[in-house]
Protein backbone atom coordinates (compact mmCIF):
# COMPACT_ATOMS: atom_id res chain seq x y z
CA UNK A 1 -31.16 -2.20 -2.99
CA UNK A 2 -27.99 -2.98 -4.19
CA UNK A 3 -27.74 -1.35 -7.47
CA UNK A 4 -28.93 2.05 -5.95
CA UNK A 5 -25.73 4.63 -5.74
CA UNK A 6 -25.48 4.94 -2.28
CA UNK A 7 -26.04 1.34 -1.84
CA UNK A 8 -27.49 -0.34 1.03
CA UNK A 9 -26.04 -2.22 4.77
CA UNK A 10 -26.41 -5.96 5.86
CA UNK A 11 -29.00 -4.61 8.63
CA UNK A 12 -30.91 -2.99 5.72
CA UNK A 13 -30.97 -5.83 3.57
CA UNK A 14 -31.59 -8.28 6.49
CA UNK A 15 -35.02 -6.65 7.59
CA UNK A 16 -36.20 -5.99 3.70
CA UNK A 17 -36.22 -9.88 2.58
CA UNK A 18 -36.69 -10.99 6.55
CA UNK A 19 -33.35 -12.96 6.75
CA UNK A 20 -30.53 -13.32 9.64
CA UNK A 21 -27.80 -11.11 8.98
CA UNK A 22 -25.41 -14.26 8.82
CA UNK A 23 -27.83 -15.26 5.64
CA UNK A 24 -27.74 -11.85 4.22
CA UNK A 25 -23.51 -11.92 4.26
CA UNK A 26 -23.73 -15.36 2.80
CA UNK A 27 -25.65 -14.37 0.01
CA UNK A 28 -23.67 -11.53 -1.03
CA UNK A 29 -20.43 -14.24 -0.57
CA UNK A 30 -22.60 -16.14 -3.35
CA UNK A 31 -22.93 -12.82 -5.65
CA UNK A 32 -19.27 -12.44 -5.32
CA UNK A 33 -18.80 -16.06 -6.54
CA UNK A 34 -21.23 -15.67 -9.46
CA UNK A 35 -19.47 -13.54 -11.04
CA UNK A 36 -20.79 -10.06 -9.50
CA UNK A 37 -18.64 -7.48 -8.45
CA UNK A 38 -20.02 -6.34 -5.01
CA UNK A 39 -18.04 -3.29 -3.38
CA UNK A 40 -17.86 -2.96 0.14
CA UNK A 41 -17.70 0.53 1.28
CA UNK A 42 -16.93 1.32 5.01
CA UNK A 43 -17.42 4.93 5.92
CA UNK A 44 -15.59 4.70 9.15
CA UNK A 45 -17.06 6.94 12.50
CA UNK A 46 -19.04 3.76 13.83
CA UNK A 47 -21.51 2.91 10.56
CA UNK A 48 -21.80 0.11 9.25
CA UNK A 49 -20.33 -1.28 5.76
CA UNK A 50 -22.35 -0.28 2.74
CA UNK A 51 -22.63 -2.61 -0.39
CA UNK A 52 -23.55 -2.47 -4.01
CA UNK A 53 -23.33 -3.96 -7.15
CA UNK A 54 -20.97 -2.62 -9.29
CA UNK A 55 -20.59 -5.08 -12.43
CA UNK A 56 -22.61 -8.10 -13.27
CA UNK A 57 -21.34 -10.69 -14.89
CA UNK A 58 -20.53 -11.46 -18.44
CA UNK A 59 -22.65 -13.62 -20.86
């Protein structure tokens, strides 16, 4: 869900693996720290944030 272009919200993510959206913001925390680089993308007029994967990390 992440890697798609348009990305995906913590509400998406949260119902597709079943996880509390506290868990699901957490776990992109731990991408961040491993080296990913997750962009956050807020589109303003109410929506939520939208987040993808824009780099993995090297080696």
């Amino acid at each position: 869900m992440l890697s798609r272009k348009s990305g995906a919200d913590v509400a998406a993510i949260s119902e597709r693996l079943g996880w509390q959206p506290h868990t699901t913001r957490a776990a992109l925390s731990r991408l961040r720290k491993a080296g990913y680089e997750v962009l956050s993308e807020k589109s303003g007029n109410g929506k939520p944030a939208r987040y993808r994967i824009t780099a993995t990390p090297a080696g």
